[in-house]
C-alpha atoms as a PDB file:
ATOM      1  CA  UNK A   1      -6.200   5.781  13.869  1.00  0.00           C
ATOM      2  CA  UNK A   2      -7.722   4.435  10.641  1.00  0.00           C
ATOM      3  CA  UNK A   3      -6.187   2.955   8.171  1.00  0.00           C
ATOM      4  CA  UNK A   4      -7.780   1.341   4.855  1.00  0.00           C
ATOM      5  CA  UNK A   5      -5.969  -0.941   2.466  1.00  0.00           C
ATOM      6  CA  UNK A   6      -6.929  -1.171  -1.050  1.00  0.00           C
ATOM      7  CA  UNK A   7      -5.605  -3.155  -4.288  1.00  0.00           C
ATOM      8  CA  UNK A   8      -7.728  -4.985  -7.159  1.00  0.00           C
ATOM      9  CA  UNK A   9      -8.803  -7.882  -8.382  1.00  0.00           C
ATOM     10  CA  UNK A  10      -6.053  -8.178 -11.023  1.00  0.00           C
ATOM     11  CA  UNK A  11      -3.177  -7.892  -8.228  1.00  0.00           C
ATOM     12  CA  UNK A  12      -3.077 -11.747  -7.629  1.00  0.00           C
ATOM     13  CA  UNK A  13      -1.697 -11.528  -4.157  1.00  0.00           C
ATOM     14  CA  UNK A  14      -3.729 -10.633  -1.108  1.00  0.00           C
ATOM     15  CA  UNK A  15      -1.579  -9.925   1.927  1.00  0.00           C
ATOM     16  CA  UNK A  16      -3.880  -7.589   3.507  1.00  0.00           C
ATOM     17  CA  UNK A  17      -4.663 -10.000   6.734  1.00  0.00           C
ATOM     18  CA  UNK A  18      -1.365 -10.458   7.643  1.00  0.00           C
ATOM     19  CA  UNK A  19      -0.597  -6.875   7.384  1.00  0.00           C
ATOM     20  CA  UNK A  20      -3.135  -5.455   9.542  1.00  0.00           C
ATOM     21  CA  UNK A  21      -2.631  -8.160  12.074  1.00  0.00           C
ATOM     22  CA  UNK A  22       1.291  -6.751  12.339  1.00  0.00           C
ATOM     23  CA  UNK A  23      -0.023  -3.570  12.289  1.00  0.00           C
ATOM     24  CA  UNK A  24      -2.390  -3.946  15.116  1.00  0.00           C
ATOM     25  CA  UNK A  25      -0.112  -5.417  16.928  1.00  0.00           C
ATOM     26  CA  UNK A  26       2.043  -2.099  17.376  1.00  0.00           C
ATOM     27  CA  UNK A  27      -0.680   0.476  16.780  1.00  0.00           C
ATOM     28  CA  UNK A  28      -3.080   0.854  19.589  1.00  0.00           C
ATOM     29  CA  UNK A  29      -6.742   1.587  19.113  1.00  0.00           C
ATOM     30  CA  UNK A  30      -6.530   0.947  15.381  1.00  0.00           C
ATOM     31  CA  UNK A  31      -9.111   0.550  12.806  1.00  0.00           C
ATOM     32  CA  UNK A  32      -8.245  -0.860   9.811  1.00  0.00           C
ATOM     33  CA  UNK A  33     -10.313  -1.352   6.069  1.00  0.00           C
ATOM     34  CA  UNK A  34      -9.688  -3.151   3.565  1.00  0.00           C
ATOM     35  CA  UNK A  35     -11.121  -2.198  -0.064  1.00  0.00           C
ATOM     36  CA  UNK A  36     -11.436  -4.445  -3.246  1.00  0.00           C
ATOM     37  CA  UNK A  37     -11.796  -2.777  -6.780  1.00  0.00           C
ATOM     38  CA  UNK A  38     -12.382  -5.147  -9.587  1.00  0.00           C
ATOM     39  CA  UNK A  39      -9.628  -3.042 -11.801  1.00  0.00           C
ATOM     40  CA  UNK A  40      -6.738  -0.817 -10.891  1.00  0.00           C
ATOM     41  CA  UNK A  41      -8.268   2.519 -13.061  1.00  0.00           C
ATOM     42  CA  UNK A  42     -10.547   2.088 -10.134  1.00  0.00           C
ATOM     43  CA  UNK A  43      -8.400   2.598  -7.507  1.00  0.00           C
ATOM     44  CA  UNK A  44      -8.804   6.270  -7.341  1.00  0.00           C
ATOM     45  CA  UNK A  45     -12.396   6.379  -7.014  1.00  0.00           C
ATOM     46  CA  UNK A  46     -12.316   4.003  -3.924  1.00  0.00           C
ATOM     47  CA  UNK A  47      -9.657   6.430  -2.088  1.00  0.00           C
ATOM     48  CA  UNK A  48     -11.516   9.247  -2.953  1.00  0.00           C
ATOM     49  CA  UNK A  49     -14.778   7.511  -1.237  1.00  0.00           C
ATOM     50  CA  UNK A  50     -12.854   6.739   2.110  1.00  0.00           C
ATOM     51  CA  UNK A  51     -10.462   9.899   2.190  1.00  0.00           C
ATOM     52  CA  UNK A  52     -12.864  11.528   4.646  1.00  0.00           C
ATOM     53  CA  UNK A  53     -12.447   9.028   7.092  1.00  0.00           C
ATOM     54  CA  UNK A  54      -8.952   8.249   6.644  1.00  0.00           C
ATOM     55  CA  UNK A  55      -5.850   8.451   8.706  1.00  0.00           C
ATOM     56  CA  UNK A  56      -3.684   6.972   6.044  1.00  0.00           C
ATOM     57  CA  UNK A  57      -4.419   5.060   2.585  1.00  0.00           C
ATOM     58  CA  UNK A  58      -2.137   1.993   1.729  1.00  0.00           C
ATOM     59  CA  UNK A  59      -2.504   1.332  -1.760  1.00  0.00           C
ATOM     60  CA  UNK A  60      -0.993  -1.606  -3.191  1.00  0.00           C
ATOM     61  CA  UNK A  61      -1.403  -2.937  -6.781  1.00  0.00           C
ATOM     62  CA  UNK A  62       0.777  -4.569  -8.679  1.00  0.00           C
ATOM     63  CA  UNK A  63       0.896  -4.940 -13.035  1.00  0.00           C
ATOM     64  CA  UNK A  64       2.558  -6.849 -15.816  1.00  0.00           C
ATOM     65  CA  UNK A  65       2.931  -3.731 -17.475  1.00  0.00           C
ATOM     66  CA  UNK A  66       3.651  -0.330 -17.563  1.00  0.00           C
ATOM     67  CA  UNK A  67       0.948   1.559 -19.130  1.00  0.00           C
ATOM     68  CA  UNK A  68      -1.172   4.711 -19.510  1.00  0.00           C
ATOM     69  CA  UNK A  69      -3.544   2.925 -17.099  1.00  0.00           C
ATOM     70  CA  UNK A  70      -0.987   2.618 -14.802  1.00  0.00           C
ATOM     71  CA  UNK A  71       0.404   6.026 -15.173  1.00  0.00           C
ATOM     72  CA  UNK A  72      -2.903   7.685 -14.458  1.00  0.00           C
ATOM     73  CA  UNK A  73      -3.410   5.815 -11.556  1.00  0.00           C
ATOM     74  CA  UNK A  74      -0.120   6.926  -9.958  1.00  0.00           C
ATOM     75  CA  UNK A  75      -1.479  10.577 -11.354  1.00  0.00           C
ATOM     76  CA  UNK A  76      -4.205  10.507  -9.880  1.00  0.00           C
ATOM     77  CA  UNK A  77      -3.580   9.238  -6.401  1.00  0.00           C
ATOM     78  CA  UNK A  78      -0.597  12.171  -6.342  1.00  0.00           C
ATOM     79  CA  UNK A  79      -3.297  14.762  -7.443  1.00  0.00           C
ATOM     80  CA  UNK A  80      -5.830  13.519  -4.346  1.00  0.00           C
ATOM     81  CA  UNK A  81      -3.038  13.406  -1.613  1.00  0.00           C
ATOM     82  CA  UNK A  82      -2.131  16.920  -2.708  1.00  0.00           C
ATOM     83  CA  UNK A  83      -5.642  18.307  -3.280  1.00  0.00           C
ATOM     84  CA  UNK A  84      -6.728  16.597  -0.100  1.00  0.00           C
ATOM     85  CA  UNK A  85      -3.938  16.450   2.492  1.00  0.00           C
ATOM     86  CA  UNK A  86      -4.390  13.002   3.184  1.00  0.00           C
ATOM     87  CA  UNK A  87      -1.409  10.346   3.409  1.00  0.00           C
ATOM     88  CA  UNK A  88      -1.266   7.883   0.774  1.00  0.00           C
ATOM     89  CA  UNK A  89       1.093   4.866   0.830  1.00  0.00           C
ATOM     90  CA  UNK A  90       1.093   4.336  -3.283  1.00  0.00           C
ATOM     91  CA  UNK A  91       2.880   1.078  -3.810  1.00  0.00           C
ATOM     92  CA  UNK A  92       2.533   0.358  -7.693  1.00  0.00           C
ATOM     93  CA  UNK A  93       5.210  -1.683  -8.692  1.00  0.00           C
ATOM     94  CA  UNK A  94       5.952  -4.697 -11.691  1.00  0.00           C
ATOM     95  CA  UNK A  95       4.740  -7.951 -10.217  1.00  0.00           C
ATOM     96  CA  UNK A  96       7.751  -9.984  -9.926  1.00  0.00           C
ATOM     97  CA  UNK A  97       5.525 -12.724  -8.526  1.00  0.00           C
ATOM     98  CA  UNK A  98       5.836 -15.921 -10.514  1.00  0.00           C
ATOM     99  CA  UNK A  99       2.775 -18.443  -9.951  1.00  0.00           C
ATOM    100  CA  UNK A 100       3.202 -19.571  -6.569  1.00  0.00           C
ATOM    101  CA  UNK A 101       2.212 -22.631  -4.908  1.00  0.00           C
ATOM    102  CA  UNK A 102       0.243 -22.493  -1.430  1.00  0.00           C
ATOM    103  CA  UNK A 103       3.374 -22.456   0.771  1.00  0.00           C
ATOM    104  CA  UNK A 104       5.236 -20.236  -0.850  1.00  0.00           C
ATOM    105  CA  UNK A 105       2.162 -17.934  -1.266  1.00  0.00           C
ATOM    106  CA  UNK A 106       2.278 -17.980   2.054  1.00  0.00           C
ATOM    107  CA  UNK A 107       5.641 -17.409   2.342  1.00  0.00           C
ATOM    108  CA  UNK A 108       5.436 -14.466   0.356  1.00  0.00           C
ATOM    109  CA  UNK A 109       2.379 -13.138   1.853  1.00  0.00           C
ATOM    110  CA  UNK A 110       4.170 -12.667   5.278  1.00  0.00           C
ATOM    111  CA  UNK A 111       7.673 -11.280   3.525  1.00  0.00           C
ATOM    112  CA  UNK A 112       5.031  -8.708   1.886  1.00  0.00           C
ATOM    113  CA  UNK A 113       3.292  -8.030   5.351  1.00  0.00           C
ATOM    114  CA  UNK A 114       6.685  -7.259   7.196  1.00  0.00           C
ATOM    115  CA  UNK A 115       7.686  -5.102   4.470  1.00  0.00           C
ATOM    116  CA  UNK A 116       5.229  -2.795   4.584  1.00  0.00           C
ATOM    117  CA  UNK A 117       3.875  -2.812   8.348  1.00  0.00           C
ATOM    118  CA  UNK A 118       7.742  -2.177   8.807  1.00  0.00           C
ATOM    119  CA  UNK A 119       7.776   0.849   6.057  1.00  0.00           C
ATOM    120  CA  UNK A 120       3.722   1.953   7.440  1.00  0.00           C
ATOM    121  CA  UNK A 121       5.093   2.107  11.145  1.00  0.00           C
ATOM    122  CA  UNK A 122       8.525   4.548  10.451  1.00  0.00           C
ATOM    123  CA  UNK A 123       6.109   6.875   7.652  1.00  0.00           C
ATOM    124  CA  UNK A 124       3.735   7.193  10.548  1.00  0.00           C
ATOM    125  CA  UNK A 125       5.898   7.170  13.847  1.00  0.00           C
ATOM    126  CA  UNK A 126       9.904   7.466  12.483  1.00  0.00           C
ATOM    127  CA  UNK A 127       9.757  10.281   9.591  1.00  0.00           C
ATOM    128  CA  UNK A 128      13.284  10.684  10.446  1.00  0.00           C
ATOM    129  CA  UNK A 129      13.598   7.340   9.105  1.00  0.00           C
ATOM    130  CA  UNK A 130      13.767   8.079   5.524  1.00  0.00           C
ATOM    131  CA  UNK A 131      16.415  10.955   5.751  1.00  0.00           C
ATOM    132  CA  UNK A 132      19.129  10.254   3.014  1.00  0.00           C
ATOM    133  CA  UNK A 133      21.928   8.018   3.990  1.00  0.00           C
ATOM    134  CA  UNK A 134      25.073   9.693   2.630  1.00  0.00           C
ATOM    135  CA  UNK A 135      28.036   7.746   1.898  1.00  0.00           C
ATOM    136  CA  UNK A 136      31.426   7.717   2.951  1.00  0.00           C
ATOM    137  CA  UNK A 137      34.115   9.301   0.325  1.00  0.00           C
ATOM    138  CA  UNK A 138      31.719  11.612  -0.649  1.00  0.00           C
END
């Protein structure tokens, strides 16, 4: 299986070793990438350079705020997963990430890497795993 991780420059967090180390840890015979873009309007281009040789595109980038850049990025990553057929993870999401010092960028580096080698393992081996949960008293 390969897997390629990308984000930007402008993310501020790079969690990326920790995750594929938790990753190969449970996936055998993995192969993992990780890609760099300086922006994240450039995201899309960089998927759509590895999508051939991907099992599965994490994308992770984080912003301050919710623009039309950020808008067409989500856009455009839906358009290629549908146009291509490939899985991609789009995490795009408000940085809630204060400056952090070393240890607690550490700290949040590995709650980040458990996250989503948690989320990455049940979308690729537990689908069943994100059925709705209905509640009681409905």
């Amino acid at each position: 299986m390969h897997i390629f991780l990308v984000s930007d420059s402008k993310t501020g967090i790079n969690f990326f070793p920790e995750l594929e180390g938790l990753l190969r840890n449970k996936i055998a015979d993995l192969d993992v990438d990780t890609v760099f873009v300086p922006f994240p309007e450039d995201v899309p281009a960089a998927v759509n350079d590895i999508l051939e040789e991907a099992d599965l595109v994490f994308v992770f980038v984080l912003y301050e705020e919710l623009d039309f850049k950020i808008q067409a990025l989500l856009n455009k990553l839906i358009e290629t997963e549908m146009r291509d057929r490939t899985k991609i993870v789009k995490v795009v999401e408000e940085s809630e990430l204060p400056e952090l010092g070393k240890l607690r960028l550490r700290e949040e580096k590995g709650k980040l890497a458990k996250k989503w080698s948690s989320f990455l393992l049940d979308y690729l081996f537990k689908p069943e795993a994100f059925a709705p949960k209905e509640k009681q008293g409905f």
